[in-house]
N, C-alpha and C. Protein backbone atom coordinates (compact mmCIF):
# COMPACT_ATOMS: atom_id res chain seq x y z
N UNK A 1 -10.87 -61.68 -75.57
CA UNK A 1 -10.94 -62.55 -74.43
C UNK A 1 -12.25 -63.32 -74.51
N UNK A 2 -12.14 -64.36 -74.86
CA UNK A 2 -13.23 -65.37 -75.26
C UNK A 2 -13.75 -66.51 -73.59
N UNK A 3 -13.60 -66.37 -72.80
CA UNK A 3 -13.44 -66.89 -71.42
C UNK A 3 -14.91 -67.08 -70.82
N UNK A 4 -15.08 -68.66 -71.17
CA UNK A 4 -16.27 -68.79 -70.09
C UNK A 4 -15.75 -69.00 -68.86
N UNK A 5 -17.35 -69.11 -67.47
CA UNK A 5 -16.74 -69.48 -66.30
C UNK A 5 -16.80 -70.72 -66.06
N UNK A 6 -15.55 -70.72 -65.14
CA UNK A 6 -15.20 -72.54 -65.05
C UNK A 6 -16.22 -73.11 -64.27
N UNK A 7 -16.41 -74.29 -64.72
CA UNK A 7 -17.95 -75.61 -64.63
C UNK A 7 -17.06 -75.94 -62.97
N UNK A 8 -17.69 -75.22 -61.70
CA UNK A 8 -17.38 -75.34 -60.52
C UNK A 8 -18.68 -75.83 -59.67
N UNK A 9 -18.66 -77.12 -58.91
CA UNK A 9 -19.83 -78.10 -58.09
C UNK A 9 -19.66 -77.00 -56.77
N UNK A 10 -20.97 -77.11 -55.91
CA UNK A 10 -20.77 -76.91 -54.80
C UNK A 10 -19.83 -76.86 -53.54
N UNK A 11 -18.80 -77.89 -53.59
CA UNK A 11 -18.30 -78.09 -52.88
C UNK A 11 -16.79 -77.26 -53.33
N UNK A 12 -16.87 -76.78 -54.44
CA UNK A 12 -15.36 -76.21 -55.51
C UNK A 12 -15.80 -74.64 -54.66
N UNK A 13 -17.48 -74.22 -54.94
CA UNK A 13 -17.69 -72.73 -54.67
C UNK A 13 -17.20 -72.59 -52.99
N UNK A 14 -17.52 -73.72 -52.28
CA UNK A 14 -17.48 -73.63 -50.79
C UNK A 14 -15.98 -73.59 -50.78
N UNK A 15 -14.63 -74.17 -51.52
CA UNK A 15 -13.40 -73.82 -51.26
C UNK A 15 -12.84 -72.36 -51.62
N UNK A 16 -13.52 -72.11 -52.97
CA UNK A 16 -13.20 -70.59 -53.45
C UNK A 16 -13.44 -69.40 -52.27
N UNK A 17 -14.84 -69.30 -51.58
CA UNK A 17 -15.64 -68.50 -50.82
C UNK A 17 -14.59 -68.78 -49.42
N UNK A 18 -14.01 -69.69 -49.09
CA UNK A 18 -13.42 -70.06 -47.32
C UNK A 18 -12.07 -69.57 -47.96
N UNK A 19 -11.20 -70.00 -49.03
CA UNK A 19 -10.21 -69.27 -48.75
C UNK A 19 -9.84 -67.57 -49.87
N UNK A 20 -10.87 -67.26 -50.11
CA UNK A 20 -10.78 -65.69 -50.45
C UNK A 20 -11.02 -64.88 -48.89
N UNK A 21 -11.77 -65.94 -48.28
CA UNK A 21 -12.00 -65.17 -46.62
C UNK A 21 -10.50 -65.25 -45.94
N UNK A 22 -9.87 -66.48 -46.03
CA UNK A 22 -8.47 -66.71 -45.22
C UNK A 22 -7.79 -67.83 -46.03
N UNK A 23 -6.97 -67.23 -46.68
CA UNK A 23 -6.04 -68.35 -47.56
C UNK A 23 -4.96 -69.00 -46.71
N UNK A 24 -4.80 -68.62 -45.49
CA UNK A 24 -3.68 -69.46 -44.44
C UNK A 24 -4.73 -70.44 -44.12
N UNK A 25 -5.71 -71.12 -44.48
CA UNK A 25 -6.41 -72.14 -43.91
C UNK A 25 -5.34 -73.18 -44.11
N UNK A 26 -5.65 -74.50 -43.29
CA UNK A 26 -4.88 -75.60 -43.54
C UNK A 26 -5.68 -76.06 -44.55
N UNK A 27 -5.16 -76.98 -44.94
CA UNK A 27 -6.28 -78.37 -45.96
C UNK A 27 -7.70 -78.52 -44.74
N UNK A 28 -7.01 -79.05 -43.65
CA UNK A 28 -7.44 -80.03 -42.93
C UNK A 28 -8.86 -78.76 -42.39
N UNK A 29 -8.54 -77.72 -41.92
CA UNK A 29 -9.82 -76.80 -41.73
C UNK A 29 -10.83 -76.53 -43.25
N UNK A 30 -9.53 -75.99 -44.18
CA UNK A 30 -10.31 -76.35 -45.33
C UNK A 30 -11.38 -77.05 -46.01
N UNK A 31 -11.10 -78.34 -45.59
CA UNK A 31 -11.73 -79.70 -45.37
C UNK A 31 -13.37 -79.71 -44.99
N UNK A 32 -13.25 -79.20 -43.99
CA UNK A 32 -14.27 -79.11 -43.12
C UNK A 32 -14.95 -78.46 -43.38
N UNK A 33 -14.57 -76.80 -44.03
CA UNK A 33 -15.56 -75.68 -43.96
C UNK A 33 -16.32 -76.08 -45.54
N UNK A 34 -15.56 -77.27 -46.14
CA UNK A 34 -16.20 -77.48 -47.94
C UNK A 34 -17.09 -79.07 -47.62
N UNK A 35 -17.09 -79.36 -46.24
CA UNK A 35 -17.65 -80.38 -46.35
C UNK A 35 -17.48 -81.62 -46.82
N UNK A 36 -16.05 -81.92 -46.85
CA UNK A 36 -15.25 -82.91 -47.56
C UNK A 36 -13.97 -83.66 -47.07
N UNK A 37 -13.87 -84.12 -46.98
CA UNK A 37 -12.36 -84.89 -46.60
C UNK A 37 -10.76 -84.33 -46.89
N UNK A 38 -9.69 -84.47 -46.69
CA UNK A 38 -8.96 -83.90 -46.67
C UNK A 38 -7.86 -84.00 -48.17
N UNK A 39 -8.45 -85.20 -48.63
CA UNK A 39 -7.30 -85.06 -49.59
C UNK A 39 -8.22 -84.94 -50.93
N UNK A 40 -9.56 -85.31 -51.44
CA UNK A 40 -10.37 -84.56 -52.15
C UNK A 40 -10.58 -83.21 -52.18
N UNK A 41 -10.30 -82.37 -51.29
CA UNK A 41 -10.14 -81.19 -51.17
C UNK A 41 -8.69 -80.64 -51.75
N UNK A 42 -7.82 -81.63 -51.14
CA UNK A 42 -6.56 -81.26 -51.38
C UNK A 42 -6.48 -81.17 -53.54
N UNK A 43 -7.44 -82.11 -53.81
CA UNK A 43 -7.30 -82.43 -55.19
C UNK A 43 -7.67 -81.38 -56.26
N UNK A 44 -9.15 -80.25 -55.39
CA UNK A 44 -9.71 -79.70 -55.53
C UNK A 44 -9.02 -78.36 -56.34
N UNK A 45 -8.28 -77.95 -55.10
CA UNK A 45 -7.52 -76.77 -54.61
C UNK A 45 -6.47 -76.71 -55.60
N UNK A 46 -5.76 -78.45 -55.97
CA UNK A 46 -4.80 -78.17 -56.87
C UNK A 46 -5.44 -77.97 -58.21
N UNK A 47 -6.09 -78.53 -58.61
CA UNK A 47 -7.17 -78.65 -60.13
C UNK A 47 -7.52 -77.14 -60.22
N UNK A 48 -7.86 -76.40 -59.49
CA UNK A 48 -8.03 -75.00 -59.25
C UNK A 48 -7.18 -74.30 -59.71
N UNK A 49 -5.99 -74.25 -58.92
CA UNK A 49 -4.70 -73.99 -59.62
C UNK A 49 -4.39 -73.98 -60.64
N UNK A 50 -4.00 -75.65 -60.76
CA UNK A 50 -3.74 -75.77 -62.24
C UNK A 50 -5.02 -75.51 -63.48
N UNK A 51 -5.94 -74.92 -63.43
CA UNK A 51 -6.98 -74.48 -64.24
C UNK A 51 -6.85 -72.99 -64.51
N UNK A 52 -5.97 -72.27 -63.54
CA UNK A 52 -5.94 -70.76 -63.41
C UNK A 52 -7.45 -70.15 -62.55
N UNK A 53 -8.20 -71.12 -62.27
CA UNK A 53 -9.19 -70.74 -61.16
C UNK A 53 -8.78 -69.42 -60.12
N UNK A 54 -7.84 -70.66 -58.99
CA UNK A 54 -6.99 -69.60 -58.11
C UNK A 54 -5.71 -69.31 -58.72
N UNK A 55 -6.05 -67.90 -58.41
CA UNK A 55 -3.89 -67.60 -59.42
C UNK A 55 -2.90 -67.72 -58.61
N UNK A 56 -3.36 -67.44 -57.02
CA UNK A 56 -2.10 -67.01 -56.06
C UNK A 56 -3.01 -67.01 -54.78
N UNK A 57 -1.87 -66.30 -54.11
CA UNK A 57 -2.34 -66.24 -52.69
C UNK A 57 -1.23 -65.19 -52.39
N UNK A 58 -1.83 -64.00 -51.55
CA UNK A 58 -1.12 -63.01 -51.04
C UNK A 58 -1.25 -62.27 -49.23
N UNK A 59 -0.55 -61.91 -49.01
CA UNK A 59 -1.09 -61.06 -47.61
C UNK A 59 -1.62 -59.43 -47.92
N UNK A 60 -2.53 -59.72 -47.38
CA UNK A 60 -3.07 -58.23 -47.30
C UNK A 60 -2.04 -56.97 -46.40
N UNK A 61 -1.87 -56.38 -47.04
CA UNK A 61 -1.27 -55.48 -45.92
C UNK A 61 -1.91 -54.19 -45.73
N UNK A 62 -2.05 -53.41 -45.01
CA UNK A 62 -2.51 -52.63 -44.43
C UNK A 62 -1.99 -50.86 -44.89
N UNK A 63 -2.35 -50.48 -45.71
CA UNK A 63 -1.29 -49.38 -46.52
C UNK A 63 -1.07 -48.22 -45.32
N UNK A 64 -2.32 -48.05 -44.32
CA UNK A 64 -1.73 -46.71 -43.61
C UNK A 64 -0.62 -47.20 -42.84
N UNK A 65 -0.40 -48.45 -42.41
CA UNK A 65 0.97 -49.02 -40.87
C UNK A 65 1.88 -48.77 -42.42
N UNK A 66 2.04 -48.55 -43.63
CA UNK A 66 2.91 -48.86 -44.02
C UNK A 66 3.17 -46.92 -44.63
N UNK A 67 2.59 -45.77 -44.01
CA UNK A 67 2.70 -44.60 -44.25
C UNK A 67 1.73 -44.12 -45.80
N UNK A 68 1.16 -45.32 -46.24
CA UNK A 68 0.44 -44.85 -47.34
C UNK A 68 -0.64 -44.34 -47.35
N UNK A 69 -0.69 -42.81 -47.25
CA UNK A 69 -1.63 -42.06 -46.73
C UNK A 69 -2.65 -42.12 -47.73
N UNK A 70 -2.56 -41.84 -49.23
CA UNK A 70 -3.24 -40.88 -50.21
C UNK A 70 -3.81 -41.70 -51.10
N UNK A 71 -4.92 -42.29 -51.47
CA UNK A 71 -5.66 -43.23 -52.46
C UNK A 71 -6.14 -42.09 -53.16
N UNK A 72 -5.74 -42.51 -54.67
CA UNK A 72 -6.08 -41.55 -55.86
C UNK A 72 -6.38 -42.06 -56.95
N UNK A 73 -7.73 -41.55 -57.23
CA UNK A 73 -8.14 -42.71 -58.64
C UNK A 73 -8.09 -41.10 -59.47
N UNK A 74 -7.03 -41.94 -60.45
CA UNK A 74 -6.63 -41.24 -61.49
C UNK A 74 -6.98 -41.30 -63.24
N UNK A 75 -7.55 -40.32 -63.84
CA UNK A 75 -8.29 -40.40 -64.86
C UNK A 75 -7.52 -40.05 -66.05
N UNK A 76 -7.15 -41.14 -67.25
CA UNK A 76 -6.49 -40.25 -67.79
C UNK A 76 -6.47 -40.34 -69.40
N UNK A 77 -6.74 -38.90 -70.65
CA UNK A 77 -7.31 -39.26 -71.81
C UNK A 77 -5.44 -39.11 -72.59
N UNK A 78 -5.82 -40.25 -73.65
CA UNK A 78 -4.57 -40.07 -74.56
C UNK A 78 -5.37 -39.43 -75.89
N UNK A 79 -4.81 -38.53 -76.55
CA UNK A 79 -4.03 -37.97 -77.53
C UNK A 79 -5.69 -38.90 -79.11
N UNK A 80 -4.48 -39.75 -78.67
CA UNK A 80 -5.59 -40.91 -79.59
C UNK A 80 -5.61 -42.35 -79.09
N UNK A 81 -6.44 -43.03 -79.09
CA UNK A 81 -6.61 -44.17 -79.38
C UNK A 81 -6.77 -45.26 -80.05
N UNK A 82 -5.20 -45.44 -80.09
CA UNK A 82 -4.68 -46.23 -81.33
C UNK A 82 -4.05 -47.69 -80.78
N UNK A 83 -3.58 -48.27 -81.20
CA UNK A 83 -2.92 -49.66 -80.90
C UNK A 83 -1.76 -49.31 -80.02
N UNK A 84 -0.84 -48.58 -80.89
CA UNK A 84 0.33 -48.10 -80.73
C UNK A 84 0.47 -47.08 -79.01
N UNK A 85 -0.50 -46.27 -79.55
CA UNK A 85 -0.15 -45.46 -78.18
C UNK A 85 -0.80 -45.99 -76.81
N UNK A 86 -2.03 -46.73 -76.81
CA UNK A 86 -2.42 -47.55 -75.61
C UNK A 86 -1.30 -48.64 -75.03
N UNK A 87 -0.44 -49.16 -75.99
CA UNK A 87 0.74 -50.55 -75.45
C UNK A 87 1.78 -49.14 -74.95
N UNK A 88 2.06 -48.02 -75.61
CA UNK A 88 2.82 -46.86 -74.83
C UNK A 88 2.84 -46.53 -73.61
N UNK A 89 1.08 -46.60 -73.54
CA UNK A 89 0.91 -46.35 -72.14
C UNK A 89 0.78 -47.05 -70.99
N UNK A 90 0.51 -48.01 -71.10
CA UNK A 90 0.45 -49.75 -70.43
C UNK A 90 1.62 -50.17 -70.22
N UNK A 91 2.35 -49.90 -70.93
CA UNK A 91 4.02 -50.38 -71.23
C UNK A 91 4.76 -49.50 -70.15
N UNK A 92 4.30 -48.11 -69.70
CA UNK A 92 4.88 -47.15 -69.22
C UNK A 92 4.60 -47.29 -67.49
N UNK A 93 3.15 -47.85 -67.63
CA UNK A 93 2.52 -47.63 -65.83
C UNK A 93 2.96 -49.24 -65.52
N UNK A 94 2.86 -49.68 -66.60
CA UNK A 94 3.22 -51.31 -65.50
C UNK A 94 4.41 -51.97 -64.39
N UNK A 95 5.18 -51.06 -64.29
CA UNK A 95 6.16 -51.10 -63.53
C UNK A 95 6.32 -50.69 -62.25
N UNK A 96 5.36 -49.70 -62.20
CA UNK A 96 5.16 -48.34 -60.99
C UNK A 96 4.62 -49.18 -59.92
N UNK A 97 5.42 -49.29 -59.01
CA UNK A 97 4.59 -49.81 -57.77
C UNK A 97 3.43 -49.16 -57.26
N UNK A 98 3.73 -47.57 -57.25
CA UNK A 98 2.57 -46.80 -56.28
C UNK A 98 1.21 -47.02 -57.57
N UNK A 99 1.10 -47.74 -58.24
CA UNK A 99 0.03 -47.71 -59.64
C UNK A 99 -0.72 -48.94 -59.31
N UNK A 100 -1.22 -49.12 -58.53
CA UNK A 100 -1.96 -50.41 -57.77
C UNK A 100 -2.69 -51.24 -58.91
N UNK A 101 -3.63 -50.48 -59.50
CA UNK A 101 -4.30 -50.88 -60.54
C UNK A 101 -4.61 -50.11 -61.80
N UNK A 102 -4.75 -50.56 -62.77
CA UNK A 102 -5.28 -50.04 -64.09
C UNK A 102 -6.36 -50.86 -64.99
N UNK A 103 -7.15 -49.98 -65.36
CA UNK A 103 -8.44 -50.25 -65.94
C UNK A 103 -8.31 -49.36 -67.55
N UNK A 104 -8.49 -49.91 -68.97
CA UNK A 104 -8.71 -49.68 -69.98
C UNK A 104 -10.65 -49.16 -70.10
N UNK A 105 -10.52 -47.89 -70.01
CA UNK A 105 -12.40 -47.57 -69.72
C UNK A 105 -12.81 -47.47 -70.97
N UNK A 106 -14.16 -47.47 -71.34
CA UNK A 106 -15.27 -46.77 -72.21
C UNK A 106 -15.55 -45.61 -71.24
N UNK A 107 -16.16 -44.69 -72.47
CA UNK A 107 -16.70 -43.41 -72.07
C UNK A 107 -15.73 -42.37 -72.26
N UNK A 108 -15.62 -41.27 -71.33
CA UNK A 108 -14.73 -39.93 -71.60
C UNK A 108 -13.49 -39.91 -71.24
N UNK A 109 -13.05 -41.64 -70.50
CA UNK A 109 -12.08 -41.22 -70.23
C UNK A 109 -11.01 -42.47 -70.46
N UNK A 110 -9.81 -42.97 -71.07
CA UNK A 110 -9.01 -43.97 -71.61
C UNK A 110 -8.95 -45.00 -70.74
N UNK A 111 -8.58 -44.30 -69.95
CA UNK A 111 -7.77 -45.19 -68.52
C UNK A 111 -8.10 -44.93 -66.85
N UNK A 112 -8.25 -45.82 -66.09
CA UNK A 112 -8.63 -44.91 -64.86
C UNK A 112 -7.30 -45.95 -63.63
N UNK A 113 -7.03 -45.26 -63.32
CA UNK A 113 -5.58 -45.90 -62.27
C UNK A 113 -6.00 -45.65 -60.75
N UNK A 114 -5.67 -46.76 -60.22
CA UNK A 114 -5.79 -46.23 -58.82
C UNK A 114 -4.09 -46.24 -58.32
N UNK A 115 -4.05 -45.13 -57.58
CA UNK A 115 -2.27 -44.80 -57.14
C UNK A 115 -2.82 -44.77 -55.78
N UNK A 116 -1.72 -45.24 -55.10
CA UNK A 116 -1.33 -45.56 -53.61
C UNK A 116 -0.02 -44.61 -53.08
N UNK A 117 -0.11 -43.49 -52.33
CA UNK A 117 1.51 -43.07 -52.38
C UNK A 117 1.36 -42.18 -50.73
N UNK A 118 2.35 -42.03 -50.28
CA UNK A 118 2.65 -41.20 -49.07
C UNK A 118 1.92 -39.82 -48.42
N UNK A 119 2.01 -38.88 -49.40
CA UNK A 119 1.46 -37.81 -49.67
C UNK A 119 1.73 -37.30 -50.75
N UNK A 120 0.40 -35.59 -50.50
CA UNK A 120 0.43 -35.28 -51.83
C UNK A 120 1.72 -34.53 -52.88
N UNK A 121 2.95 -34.96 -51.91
CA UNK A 121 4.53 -34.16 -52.66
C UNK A 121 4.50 -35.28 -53.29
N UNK A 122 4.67 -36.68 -53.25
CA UNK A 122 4.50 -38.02 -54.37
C UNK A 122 3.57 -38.36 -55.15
N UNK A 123 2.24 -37.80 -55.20
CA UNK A 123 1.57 -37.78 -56.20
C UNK A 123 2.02 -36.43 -57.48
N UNK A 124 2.45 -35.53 -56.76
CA UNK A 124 2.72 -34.38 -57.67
C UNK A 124 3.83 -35.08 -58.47
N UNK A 125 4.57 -35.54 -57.68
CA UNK A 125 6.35 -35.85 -58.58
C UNK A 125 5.73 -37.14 -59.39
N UNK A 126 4.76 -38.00 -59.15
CA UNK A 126 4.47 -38.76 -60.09
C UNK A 126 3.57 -38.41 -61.34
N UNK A 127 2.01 -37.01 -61.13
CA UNK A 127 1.92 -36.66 -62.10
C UNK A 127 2.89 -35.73 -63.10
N UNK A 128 4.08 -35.06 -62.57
CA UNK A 128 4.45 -34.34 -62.91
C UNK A 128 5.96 -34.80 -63.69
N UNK A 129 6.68 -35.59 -63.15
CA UNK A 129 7.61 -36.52 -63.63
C UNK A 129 7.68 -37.89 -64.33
N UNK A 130 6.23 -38.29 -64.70
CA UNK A 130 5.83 -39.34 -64.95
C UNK A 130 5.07 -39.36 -65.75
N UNK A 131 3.88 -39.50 -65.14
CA UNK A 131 2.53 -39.46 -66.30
C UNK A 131 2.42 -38.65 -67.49
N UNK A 132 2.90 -37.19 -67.12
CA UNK A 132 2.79 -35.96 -68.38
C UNK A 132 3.66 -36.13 -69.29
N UNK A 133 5.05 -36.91 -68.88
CA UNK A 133 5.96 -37.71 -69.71
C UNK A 133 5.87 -38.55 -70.76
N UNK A 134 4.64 -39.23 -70.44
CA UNK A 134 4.23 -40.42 -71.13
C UNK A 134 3.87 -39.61 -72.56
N UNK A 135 4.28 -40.67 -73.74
CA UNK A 135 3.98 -39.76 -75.23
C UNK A 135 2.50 -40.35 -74.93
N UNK A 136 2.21 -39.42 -75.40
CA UNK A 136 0.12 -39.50 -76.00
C UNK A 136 -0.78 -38.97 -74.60
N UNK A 137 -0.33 -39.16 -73.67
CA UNK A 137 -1.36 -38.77 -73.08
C UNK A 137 -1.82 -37.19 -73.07
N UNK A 138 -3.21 -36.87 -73.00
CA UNK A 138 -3.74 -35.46 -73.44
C UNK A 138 -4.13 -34.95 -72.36
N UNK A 139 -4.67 -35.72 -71.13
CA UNK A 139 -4.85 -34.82 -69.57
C UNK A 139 -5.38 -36.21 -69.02
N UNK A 140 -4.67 -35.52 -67.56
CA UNK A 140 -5.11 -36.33 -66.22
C UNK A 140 -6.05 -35.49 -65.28
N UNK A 141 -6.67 -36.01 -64.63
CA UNK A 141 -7.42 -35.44 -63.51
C UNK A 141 -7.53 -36.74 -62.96
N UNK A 142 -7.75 -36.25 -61.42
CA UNK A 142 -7.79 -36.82 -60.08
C UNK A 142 -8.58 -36.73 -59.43
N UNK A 143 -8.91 -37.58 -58.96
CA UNK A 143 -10.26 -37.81 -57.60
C UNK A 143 -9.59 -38.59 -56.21
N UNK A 144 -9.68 -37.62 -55.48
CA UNK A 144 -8.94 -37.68 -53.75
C UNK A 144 -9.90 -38.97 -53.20
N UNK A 145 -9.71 -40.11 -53.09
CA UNK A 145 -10.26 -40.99 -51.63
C UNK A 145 -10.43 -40.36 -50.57
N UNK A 146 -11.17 -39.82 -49.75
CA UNK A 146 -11.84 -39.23 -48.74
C UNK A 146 -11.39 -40.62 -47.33
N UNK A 147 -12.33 -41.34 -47.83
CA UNK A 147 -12.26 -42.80 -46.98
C UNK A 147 -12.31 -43.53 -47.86
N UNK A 148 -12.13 -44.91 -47.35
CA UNK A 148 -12.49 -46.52 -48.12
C UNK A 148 -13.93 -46.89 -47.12
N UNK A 149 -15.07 -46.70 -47.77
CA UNK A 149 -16.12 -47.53 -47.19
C UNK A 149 -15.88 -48.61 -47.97
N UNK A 150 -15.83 -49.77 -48.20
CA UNK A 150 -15.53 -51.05 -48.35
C UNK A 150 -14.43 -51.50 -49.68
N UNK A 151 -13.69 -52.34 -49.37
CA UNK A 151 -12.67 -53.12 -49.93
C UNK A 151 -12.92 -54.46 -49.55
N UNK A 152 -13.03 -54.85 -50.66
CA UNK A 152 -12.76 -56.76 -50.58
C UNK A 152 -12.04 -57.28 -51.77
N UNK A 153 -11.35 -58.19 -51.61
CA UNK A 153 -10.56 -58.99 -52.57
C UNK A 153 -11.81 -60.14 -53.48
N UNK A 154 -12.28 -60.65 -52.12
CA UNK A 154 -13.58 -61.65 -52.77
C UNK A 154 -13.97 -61.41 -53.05
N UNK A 155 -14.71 -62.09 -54.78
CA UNK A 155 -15.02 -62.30 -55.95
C UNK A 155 -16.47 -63.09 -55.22
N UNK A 156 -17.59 -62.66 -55.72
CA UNK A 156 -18.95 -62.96 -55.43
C UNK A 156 -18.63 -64.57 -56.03
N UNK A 157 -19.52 -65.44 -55.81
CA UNK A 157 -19.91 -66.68 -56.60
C UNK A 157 -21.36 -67.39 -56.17
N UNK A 158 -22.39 -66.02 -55.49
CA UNK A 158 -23.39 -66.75 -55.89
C UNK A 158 -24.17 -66.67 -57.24
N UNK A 159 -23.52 -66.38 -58.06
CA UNK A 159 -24.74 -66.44 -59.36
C UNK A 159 -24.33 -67.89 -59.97
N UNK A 160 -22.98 -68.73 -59.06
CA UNK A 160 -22.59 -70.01 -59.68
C UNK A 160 -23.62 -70.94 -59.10
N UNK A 161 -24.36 -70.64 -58.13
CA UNK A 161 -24.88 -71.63 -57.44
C UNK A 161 -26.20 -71.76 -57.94
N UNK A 162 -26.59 -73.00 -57.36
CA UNK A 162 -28.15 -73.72 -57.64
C UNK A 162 -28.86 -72.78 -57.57
C-alpha cells in the first residue's frame, strides 16, 4: 500500500471535520460551517468522493437498544504465517456480521478482531463453532470490554493543517 495523503486546502479539512461530526448536514449548512458557498462546496464533497477521500456515509447505531451486550477484542495466533493460511483466515471472518472489525497485527499475536454479540452463549458458539474451525488457527484468547470510554468514527486532520 503505497498511499500518500490527499493534497486537501482548508476549506476541504473544514468539510471532512463538519461532516464526520454529522453527515445528514445539508449542502446549504455545510456551506456555512466550511465557509463557502453552496455549490463550491457541493463540488468539493463530490471531488472527495470521487477521489475515495469520503467512502460513504452511515448511521451510527447504538448496539445496546439493539441487545448487543458483549464487546470482545479477540486475539488470535495461526499455526503459520504464510500467504495461504492468512487469505484462509480473512476469507473465513469476512462475512460474520458479529466480527465488526479485523486488524492483521505485529507482535505475539496474528490478528486481533473486535466481535459485537448478545451474550456470552454467542460468543462461545462463535469461538467454538467457528473460529477453532478455521484451518490454521493455533489459539484464541479474549479480552472482555468492561466499558467503552471513548468511540469516535472521526479521523483527526489536524496534522493536515497550517
Amino acid at each position: 500500500m503505497n498511499r500518500k495523503p490527499a493534497d486537501l486546502d482548508q476549506a476541504s479539512l473544514r468539510i471532512l471535520d463538519a461532516l464526520q461530526q454529522d453527515s445528514e448536514l445539508s449542502n446549504a449548512e455545510l456551506a456555512e460551517r466550511a465557509h463557502l458557498s453552496a455549490s463550491p462546496c457541493w463540488r468539493r464533497v463530490a471531488e472527495m468522493r470521487e477521489k475515495g477521500v469520503i467512502r460513504g456515509s452511515v448511521a451510527l447505531v447504538d448496539p445496546v437498544s439493539l441487545g448487543l451486550m458483549v464487546n470482545v477484542f479477540v486475539h488470535v495466533t495461526l499455526e503459520k504465517q504464510e500467504k495461504k493460511t492468512l487469505k484462509t483466515f480473512t476469507d473465513a471472518i469476512r462475512d460474520r456480521p458479529e466480527i465488526m472489525e479485523c486488524y492483521l497485527m505485529t507482535g505475539s499475536e496474528d490478528f486481533m478482531l473486535r466481535v459485537v454479540v448478545e451474550d456470552l452463549f454467542r460468543y462461545q458458539d462463535l469461538v467454538m463453532n467457528f473460529l477453532t474451525q478455521i484451518p490454521g488457527v493455533a489459539n484464541i484468547w479474549s479480552s472482555f470490554a468492561l466499558d467503552q470510554v471513548k468511540y469516535t468514527t472521526a479521523l483527526p486532520t489536524s496534522h493536515l493543517r497550517d
